[in-house]
PDB file of N, CA and C in Angstrom:
ATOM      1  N   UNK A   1     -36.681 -38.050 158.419  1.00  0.00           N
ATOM      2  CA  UNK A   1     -36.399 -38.701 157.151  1.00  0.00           C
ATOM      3  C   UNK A   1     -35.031 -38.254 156.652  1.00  0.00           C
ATOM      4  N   UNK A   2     -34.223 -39.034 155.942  1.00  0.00           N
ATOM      5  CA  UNK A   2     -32.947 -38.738 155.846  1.00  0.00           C
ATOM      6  C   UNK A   2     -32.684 -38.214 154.313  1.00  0.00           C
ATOM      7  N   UNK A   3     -32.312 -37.467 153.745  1.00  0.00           N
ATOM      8  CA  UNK A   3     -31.855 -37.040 152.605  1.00  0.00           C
ATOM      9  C   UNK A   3     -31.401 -37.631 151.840  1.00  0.00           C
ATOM     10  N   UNK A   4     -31.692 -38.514 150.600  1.00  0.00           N
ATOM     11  CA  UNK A   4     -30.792 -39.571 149.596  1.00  0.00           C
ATOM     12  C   UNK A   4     -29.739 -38.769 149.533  1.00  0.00           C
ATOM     13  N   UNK A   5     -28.000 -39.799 149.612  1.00  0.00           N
ATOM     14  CA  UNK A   5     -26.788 -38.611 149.205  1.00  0.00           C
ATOM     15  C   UNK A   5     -27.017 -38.198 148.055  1.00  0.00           C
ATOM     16  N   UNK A   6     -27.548 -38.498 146.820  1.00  0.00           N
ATOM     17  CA  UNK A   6     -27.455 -37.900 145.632  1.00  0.00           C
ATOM     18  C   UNK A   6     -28.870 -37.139 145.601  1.00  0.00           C
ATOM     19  N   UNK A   7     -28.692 -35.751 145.760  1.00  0.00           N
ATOM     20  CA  UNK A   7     -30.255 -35.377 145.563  1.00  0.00           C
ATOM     21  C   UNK A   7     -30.334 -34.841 144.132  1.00  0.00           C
ATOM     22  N   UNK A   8     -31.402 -34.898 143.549  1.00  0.00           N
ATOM     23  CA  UNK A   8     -31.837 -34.996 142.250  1.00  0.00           C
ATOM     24  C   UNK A   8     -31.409 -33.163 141.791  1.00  0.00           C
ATOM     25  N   UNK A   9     -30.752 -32.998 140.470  1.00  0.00           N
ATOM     26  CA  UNK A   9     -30.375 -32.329 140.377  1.00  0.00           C
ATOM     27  C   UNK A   9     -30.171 -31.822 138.477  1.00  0.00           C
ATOM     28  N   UNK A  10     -29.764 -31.024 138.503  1.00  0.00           N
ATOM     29  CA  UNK A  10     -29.392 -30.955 136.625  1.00  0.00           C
ATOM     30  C   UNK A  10     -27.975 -30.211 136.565  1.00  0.00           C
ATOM     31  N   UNK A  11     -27.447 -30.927 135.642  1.00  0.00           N
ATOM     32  CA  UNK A  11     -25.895 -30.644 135.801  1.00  0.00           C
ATOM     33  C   UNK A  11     -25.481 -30.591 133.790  1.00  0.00           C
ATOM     34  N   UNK A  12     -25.059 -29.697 133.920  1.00  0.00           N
ATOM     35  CA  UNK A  12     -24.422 -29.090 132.318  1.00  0.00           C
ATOM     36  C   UNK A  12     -23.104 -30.171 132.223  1.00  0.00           C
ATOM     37  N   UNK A  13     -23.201 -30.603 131.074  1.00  0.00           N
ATOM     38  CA  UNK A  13     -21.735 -31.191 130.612  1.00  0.00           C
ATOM     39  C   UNK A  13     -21.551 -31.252 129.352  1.00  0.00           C
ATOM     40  N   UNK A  14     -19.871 -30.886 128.731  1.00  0.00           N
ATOM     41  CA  UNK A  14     -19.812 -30.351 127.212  1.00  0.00           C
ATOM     42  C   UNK A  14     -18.785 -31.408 127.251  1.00  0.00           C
ATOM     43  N   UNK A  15     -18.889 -31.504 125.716  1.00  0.00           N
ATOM     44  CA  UNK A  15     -18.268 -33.039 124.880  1.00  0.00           C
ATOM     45  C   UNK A  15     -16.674 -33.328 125.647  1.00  0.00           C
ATOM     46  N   UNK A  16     -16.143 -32.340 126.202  1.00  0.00           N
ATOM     47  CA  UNK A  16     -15.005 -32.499 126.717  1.00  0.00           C
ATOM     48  C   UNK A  16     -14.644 -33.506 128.193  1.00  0.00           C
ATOM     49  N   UNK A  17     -15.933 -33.122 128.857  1.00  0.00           N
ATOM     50  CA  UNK A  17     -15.893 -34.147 130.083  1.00  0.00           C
ATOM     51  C   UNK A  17     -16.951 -35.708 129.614  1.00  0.00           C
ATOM     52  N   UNK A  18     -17.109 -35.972 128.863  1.00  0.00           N
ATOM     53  CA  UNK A  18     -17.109 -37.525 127.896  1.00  0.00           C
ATOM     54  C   UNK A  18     -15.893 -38.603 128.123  1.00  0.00           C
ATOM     55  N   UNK A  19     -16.189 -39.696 128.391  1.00  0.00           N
ATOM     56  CA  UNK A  19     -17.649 -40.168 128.590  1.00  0.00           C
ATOM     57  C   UNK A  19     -18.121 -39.890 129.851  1.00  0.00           C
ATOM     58  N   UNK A  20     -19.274 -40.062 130.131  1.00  0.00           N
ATOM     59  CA  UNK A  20     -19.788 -39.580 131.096  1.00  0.00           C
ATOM     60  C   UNK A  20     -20.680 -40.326 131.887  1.00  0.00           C
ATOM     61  N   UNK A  21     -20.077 -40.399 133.398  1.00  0.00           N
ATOM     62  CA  UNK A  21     -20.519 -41.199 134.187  1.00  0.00           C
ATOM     63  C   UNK A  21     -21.064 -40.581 135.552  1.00  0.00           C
ATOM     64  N   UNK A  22     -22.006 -41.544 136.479  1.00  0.00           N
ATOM     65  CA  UNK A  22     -22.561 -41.127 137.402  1.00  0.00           C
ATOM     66  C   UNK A  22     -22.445 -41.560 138.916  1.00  0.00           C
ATOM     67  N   UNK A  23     -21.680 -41.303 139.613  1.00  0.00           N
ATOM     68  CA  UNK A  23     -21.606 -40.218 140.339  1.00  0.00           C
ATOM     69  C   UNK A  23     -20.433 -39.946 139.544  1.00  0.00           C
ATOM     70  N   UNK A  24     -19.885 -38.493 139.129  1.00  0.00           N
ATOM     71  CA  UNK A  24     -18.604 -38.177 138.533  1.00  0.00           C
ATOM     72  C   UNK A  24     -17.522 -38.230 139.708  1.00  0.00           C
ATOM     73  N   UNK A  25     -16.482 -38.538 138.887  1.00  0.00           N
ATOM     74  CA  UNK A  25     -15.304 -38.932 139.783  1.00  0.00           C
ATOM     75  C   UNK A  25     -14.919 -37.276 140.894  1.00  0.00           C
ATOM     76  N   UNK A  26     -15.454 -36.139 140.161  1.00  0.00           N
ATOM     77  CA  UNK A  26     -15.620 -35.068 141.134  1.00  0.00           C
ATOM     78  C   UNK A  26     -16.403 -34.334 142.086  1.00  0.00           C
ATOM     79  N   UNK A  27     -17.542 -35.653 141.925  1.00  0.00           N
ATOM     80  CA  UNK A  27     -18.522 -34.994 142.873  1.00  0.00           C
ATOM     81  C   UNK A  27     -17.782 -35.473 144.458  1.00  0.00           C
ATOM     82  N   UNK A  28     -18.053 -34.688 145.582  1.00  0.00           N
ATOM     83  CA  UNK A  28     -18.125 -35.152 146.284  1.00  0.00           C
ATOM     84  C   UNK A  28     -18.379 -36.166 147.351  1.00  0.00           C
ATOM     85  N   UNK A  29     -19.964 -36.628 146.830  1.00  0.00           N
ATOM     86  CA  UNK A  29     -20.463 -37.995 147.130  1.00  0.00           C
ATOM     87  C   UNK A  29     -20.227 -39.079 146.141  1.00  0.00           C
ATOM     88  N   UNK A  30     -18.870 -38.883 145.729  1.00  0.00           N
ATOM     89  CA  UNK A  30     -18.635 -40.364 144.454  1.00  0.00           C
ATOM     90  C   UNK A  30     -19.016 -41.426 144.898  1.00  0.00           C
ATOM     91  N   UNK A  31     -19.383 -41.988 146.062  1.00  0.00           N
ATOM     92  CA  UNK A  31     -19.360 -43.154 146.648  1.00  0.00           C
ATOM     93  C   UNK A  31     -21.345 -43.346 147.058  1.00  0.00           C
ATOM     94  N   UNK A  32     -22.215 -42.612 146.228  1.00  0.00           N
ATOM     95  CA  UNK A  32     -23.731 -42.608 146.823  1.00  0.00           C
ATOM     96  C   UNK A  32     -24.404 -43.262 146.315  1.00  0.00           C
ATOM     97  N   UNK A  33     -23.826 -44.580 144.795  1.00  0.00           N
ATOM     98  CA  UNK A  33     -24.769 -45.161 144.333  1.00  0.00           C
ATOM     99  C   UNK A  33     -23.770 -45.906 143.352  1.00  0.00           C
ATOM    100  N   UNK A  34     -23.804 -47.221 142.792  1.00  0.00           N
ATOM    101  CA  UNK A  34     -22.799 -47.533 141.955  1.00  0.00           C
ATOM    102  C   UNK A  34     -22.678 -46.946 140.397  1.00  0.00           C
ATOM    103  N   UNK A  35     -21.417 -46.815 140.092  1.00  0.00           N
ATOM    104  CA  UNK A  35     -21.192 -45.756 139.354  1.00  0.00           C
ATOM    105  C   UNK A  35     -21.949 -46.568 137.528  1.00  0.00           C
ATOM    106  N   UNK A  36     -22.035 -45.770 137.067  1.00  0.00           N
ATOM    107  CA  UNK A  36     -23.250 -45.841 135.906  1.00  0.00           C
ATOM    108  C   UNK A  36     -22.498 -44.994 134.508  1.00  0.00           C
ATOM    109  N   UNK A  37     -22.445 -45.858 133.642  1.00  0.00           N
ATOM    110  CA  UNK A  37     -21.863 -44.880 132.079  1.00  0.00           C
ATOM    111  C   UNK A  37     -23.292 -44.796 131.431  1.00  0.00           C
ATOM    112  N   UNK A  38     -23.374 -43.121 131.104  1.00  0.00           N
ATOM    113  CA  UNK A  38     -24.606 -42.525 130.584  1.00  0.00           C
ATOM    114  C   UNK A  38     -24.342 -42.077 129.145  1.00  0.00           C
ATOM    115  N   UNK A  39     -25.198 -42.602 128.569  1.00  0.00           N
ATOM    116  CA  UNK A  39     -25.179 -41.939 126.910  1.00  0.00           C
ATOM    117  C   UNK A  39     -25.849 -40.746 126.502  1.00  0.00           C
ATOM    118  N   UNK A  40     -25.275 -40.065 126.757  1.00  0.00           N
ATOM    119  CA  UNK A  40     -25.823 -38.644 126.216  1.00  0.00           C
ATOM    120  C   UNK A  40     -25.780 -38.014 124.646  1.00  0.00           C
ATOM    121  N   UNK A  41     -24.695 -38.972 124.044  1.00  0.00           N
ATOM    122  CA  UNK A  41     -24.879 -37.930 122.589  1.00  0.00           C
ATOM    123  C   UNK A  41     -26.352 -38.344 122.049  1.00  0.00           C
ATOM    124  N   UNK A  42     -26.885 -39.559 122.392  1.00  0.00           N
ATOM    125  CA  UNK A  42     -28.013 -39.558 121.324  1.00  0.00           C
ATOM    126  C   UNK A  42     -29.005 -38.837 121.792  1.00  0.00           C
ATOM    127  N   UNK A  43     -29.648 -38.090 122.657  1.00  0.00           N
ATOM    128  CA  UNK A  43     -30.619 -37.096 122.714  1.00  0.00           C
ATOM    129  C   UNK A  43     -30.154 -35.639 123.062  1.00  0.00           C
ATOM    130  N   UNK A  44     -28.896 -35.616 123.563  1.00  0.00           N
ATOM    131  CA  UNK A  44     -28.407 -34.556 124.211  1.00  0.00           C
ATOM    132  C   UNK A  44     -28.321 -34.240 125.758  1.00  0.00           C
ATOM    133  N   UNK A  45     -29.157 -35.277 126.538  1.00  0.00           N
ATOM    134  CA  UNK A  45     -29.757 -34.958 128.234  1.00  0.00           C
ATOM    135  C   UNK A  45     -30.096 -36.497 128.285  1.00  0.00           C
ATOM    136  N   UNK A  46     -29.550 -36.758 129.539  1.00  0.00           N
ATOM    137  CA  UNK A  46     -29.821 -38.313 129.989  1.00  0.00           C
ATOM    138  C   UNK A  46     -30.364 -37.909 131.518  1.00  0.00           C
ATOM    139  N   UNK A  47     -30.746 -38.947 132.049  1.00  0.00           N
ATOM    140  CA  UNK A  47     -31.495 -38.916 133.735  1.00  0.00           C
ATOM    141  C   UNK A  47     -30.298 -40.497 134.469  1.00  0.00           C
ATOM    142  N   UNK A  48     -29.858 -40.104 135.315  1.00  0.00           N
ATOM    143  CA  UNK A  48     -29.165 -40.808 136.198  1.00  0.00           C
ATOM    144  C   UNK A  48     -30.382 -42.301 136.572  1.00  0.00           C
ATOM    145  N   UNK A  49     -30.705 -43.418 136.588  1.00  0.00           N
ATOM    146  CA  UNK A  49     -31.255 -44.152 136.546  1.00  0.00           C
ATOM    147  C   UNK A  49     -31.400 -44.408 138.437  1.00  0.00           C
ATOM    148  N   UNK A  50     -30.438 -44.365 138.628  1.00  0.00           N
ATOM    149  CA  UNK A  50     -30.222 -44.341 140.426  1.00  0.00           C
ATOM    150  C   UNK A  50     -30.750 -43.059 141.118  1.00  0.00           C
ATOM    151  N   UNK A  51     -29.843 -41.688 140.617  1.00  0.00           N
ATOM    152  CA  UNK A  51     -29.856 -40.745 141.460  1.00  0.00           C
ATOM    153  C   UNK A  51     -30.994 -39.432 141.023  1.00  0.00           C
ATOM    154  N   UNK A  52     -31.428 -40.328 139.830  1.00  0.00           N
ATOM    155  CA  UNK A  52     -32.224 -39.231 138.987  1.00  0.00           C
ATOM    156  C   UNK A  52     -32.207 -37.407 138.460  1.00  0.00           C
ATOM    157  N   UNK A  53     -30.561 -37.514 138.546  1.00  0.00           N
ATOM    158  CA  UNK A  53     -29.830 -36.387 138.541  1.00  0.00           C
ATOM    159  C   UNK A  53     -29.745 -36.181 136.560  1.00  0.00           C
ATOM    160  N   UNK A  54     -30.338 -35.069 136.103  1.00  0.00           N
ATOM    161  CA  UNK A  54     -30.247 -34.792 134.775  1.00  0.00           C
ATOM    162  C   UNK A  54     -29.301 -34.466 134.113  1.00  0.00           C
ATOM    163  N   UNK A  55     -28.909 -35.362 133.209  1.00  0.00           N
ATOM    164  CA  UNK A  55     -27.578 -34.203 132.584  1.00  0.00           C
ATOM    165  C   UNK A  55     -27.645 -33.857 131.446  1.00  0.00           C
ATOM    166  N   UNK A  56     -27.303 -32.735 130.974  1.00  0.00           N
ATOM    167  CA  UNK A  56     -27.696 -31.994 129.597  1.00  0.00           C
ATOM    168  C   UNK A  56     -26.333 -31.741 129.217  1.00  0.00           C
ATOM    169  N   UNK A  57     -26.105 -31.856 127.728  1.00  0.00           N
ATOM    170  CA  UNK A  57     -25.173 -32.031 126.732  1.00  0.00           C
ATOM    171  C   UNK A  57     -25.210 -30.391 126.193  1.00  0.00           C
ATOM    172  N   UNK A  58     -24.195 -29.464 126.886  1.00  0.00           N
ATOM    173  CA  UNK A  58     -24.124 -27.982 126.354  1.00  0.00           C
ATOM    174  C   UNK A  58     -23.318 -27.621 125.386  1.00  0.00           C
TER     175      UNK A  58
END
């Protein structure tokens, strides 16, 4: 069985790297799912809809 490139994960991000999108232009696998703008100020933590990768607002 092969490994999804984006494996599910939780990743810290502070108001400075806003707005904030998925795969980030620095991940390595930028290219593992089409890229996605996530809204995080209104709860603080969003879930990647594709890669199901968490991101929390520190």
């Amino acid at each position: 069985m092969q490994k999804k490139p984006c494996a599910k994960k939780q990743v810290m991000v502070t108001e400075k790297e806003l707005p904030l999108c998925c795969p980030r232009v620095d991940e390595r696998l930028w290219d593992g799912h089409p890229r996605v703008y996530l809204d995080i100020k209104k709860t603080g933590h969003v879930d990647c809809p594709y890669c199901e990768t968490k991101y929390i607002l520190v």
